[in-house]
C-alpha atoms as a PDB file:
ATOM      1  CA  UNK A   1     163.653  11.602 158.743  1.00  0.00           C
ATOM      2  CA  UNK A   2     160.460  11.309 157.030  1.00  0.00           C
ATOM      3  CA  UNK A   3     161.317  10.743 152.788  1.00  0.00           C
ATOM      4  CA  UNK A   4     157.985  10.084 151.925  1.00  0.00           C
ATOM      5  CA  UNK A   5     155.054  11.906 151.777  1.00  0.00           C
ATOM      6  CA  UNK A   6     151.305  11.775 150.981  1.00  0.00           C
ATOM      7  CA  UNK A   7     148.685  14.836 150.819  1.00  0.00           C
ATOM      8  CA  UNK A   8     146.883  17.180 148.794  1.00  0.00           C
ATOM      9  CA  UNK A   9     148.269  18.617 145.486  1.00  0.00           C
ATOM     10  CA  UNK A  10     148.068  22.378 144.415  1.00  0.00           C
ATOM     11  CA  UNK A  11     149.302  22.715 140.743  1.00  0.00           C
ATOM     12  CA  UNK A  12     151.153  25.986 139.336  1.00  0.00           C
ATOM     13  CA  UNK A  13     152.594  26.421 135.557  1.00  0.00           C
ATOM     14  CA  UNK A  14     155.900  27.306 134.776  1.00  0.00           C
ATOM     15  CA  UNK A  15     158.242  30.082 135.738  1.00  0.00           C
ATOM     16  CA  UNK A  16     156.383  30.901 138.728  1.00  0.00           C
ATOM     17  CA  UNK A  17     159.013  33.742 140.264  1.00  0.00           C
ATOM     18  CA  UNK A  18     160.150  33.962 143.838  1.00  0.00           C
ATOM     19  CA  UNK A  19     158.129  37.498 143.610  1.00  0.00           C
ATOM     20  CA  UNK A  20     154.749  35.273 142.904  1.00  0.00           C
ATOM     21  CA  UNK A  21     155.893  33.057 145.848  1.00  0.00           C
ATOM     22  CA  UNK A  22     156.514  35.741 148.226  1.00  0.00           C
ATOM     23  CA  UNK A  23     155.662  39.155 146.830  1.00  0.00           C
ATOM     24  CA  UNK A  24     158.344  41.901 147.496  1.00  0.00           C
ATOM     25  CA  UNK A  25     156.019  44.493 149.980  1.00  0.00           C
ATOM     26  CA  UNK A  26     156.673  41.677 151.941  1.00  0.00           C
ATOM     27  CA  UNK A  27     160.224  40.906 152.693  1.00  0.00           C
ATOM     28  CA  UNK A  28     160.103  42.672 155.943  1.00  0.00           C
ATOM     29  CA  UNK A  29     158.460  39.698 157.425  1.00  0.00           C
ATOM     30  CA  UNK A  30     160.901  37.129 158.136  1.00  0.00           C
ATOM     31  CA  UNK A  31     158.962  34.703 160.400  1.00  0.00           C
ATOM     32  CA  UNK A  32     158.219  31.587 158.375  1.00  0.00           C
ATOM     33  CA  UNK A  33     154.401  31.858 159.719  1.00  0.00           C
ATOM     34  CA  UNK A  34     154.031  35.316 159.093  1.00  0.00           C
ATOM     35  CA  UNK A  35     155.422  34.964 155.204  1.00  0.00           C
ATOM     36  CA  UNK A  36     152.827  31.722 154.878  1.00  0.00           C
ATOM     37  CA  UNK A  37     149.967  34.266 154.908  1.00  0.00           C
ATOM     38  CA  UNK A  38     151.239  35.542 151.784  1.00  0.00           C
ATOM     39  CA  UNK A  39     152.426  32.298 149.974  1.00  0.00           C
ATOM     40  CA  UNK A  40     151.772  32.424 146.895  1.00  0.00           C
ATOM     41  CA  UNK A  41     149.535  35.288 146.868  1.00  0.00           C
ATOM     42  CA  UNK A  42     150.916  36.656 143.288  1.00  0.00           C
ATOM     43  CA  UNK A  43     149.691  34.177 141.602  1.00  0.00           C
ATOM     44  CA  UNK A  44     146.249  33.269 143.303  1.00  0.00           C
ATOM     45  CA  UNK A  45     145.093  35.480 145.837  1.00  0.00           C
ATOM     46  CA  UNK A  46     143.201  33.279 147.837  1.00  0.00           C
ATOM     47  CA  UNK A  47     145.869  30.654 148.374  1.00  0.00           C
ATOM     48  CA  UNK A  48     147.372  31.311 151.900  1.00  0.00           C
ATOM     49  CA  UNK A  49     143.889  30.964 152.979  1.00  0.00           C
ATOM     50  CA  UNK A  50     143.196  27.401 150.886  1.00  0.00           C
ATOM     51  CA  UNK A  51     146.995  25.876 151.566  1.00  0.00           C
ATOM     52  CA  UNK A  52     147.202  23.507 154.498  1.00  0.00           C
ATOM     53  CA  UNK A  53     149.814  22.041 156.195  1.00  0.00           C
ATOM     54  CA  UNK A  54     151.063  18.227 154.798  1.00  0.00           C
ATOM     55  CA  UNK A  55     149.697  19.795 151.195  1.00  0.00           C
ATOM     56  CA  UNK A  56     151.774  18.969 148.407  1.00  0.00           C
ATOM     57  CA  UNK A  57     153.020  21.706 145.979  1.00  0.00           C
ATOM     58  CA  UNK A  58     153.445  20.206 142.300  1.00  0.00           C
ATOM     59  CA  UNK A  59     155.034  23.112 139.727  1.00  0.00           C
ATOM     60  CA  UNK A  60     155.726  23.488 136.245  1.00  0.00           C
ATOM     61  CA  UNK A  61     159.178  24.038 135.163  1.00  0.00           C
ATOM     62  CA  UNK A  62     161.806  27.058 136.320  1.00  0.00           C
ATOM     63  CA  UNK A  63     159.606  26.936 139.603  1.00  0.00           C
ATOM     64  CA  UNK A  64     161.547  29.986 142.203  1.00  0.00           C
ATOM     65  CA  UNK A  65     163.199  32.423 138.919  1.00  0.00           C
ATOM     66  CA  UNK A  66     163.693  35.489 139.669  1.00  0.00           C
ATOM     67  CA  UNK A  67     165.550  36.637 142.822  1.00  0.00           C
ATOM     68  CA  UNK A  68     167.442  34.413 145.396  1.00  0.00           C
ATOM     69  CA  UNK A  69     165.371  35.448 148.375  1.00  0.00           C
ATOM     70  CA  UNK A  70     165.239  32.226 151.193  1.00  0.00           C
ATOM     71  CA  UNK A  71     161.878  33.944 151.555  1.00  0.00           C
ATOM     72  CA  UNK A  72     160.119  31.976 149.227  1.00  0.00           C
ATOM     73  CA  UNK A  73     161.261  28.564 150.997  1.00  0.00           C
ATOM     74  CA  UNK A  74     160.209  30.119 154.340  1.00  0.00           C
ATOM     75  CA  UNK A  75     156.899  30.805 153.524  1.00  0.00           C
ATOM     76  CA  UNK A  76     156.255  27.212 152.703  1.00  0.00           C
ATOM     77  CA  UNK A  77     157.955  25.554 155.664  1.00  0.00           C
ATOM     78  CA  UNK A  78     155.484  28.429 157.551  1.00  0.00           C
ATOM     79  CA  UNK A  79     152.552  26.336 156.270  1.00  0.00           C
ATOM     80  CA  UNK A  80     154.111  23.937 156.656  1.00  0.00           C
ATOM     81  CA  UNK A  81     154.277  22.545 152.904  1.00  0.00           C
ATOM     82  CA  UNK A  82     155.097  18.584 153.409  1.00  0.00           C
ATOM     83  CA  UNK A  83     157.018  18.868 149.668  1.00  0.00           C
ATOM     84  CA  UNK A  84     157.613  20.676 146.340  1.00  0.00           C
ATOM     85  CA  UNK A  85     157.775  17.948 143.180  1.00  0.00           C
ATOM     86  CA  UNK A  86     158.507  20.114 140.455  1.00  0.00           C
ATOM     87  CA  UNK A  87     159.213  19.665 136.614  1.00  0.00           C
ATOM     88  CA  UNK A  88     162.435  21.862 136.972  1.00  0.00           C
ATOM     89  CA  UNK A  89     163.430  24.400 139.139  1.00  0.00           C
ATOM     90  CA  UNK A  90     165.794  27.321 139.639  1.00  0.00           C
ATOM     91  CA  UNK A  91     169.132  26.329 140.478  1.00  0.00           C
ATOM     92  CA  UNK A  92     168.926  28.661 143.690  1.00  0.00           C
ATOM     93  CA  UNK A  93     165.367  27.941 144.794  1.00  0.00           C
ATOM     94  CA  UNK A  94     166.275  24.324 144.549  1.00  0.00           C
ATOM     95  CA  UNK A  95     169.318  25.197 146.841  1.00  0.00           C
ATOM     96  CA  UNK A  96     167.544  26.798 149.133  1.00  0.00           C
ATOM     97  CA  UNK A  97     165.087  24.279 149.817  1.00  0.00           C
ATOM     98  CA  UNK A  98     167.747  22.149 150.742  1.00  0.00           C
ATOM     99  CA  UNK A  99     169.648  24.375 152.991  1.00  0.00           C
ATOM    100  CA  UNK A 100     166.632  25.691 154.416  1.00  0.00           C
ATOM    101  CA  UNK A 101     165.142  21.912 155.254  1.00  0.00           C
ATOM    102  CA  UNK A 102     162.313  21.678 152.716  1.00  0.00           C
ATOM    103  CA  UNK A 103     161.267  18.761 151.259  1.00  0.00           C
ATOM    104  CA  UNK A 104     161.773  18.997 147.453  1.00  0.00           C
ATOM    105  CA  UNK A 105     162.099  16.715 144.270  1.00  0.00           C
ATOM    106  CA  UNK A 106     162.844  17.259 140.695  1.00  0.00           C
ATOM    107  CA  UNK A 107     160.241  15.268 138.315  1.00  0.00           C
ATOM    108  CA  UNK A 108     160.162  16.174 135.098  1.00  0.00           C
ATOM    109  CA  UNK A 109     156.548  14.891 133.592  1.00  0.00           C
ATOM    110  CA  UNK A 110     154.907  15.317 137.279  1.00  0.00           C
ATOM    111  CA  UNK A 111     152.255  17.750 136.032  1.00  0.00           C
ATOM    112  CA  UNK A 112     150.768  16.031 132.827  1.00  0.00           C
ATOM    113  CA  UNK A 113     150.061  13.510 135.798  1.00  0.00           C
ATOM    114  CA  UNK A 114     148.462  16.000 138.638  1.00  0.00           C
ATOM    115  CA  UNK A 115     145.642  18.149 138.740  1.00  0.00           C
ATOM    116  CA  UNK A 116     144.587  20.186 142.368  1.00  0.00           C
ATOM    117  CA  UNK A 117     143.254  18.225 145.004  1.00  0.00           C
ATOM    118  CA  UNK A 118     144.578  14.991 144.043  1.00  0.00           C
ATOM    119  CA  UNK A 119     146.159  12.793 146.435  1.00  0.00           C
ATOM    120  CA  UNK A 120     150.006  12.376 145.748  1.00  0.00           C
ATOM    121  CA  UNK A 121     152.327   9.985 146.835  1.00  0.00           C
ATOM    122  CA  UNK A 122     156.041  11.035 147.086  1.00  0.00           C
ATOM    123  CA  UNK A 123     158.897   9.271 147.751  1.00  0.00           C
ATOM    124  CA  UNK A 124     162.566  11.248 147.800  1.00  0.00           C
ATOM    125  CA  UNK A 125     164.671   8.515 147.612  1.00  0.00           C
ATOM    126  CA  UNK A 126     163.230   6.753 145.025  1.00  0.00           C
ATOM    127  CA  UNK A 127     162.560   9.646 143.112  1.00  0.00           C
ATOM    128  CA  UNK A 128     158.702   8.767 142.849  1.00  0.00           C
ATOM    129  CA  UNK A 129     155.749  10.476 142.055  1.00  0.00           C
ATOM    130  CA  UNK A 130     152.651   8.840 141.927  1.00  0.00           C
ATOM    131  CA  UNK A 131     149.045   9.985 141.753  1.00  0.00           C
ATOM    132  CA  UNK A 132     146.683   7.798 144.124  1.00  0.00           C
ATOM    133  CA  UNK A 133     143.298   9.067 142.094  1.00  0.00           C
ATOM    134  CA  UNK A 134     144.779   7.518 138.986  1.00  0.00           C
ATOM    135  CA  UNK A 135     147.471   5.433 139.942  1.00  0.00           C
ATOM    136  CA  UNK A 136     150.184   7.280 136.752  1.00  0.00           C
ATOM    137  CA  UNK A 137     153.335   7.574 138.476  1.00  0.00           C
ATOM    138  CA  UNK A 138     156.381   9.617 137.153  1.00  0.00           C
ATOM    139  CA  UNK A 139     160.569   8.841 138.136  1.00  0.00           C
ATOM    140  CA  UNK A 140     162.499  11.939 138.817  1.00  0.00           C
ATOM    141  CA  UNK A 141     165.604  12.398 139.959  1.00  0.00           C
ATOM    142  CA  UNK A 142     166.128  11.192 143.622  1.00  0.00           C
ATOM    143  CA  UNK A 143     167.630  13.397 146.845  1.00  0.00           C
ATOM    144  CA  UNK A 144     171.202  12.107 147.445  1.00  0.00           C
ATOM    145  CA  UNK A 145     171.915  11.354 150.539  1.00  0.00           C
ATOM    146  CA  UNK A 146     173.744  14.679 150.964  1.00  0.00           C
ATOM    147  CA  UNK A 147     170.970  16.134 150.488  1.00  0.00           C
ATOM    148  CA  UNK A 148     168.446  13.810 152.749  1.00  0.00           C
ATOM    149  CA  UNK A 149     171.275  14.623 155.347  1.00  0.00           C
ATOM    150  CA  UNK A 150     170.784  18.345 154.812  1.00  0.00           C
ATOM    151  CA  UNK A 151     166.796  17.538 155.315  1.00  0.00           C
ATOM    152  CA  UNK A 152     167.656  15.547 158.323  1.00  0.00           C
ATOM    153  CA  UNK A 153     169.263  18.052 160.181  1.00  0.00           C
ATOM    154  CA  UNK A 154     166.635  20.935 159.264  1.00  0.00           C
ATOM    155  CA  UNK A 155     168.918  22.737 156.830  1.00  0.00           C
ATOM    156  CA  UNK A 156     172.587  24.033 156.785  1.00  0.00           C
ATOM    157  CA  UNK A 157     172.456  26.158 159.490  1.00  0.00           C
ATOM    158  CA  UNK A 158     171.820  23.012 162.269  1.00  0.00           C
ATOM    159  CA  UNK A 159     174.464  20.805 160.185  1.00  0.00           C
ATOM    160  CA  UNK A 160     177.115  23.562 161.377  1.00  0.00           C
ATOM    161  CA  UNK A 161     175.497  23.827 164.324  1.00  0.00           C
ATOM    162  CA  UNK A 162     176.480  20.444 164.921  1.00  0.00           C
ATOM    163  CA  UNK A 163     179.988  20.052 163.692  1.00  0.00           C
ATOM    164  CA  UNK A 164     180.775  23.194 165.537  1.00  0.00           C
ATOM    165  CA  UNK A 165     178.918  21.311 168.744  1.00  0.00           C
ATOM    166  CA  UNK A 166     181.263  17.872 167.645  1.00  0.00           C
ATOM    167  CA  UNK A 167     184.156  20.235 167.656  1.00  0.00           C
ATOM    168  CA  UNK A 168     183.612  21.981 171.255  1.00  0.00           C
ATOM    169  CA  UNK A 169     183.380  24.967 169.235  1.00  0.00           C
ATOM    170  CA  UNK A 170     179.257  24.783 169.776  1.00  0.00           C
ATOM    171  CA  UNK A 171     179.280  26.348 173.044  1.00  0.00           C
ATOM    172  CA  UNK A 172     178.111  29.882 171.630  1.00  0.00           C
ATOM    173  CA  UNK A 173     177.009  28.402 168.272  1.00  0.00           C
ATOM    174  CA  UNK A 174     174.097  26.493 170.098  1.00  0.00           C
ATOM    175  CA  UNK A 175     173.171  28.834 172.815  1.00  0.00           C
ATOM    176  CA  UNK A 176     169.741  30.085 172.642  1.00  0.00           C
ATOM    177  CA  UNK A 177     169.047  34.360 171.899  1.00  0.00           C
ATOM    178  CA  UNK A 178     168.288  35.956 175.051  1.00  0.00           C
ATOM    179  CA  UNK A 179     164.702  36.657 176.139  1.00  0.00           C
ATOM    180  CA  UNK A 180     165.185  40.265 175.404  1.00  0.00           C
ATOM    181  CA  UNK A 181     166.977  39.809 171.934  1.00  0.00           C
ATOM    182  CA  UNK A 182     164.490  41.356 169.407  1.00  0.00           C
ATOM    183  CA  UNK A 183     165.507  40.411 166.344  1.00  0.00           C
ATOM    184  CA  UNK A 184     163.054  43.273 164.347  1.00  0.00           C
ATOM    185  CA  UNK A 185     164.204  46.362 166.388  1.00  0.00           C
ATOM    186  CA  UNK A 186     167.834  44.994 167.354  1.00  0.00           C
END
């Protein structure tokens, strides 16, 4: 599992809200892809269009307030975002990251040391942060390995996936939807 990462920052301020992440008119989408073409879209327009996949989001603190919508998380791993480094964040955005398999690390200072475009160097399990244009580095507070497990596996979901599998239990847990399952009309 990759625990280091290096790309492209985009900087955002504080308290940006899961309704600035993923705006509400769309929470009928619920493919990841589909929700990146609005990511971030209520706070700057022109972003799903800029964003590209292995970019780094850096945020300011309280990053994913507001509601507890998994959409948010989605719509990044839909880019795909390679990592959010974030002064603080919501208790349940940070939780869904996890569950949901996105890369993410708390580091408070981390964007007195960024500005867009930069290249940034991030490391999980160190907790580092370091800016390659200026060489200032911040410490934050490193995954566990709980929750580099959780990133392993993709998210909660495949972790019980697999103990069910382990168990014998995964027989129906594992099988694939049918070709005709639609999950938007079904």
């Amino acid at each position: 599992m990759q625990t280091a990462f290096r790309g492209r920052s985009w900087v955002f301020g504080d308290s940006i809200d899961t309704d600035m992440i993923t705006p509400g008119k769309y929470l009928a989408i619920i493919e990841p892809k589909g929700l990146a073409e609005h990511l971030l879209e209520g706070k700057d327009p022109e972003f799903p269009q800029k964003v590209k996949p292995g970019d780094i989001l850096v945020v300011g603190q309280n990053f994913g307030c507001g509601s507890s919508r998994e959409h948010a998380v989605a719509a990044m791993k839909g880019v795909p975002i390679a990592c959010v480094v974030g002064e603080s964040f919501a208790r349940i955005f940070y939780r869904n990251a996890l569950n949901l398999g996105l890369p993410i690390l708390e580091a408070p200072g981390v964007t007195k040391i960024v500005q867009n475009n930069d290249e940034v160097e991030v490391d999980l399990t160190k907790g580092t942060v370091r800016n390659a244009r200026t060489g200032q580095s911040v410490k934050g507070v490193p995954l566990t390995e709980k929750a580099v497990e959780l990133l392993e596996a993709g998210g909660l979901v495949n972790i019980v996936r697999k103990k069910l599998h382990a168990r014998g239990a995964g027989q129906h847990a594992m099988a694939p939807l049918p070709e005709h399952a639609d999950h938007r009309t079904d």
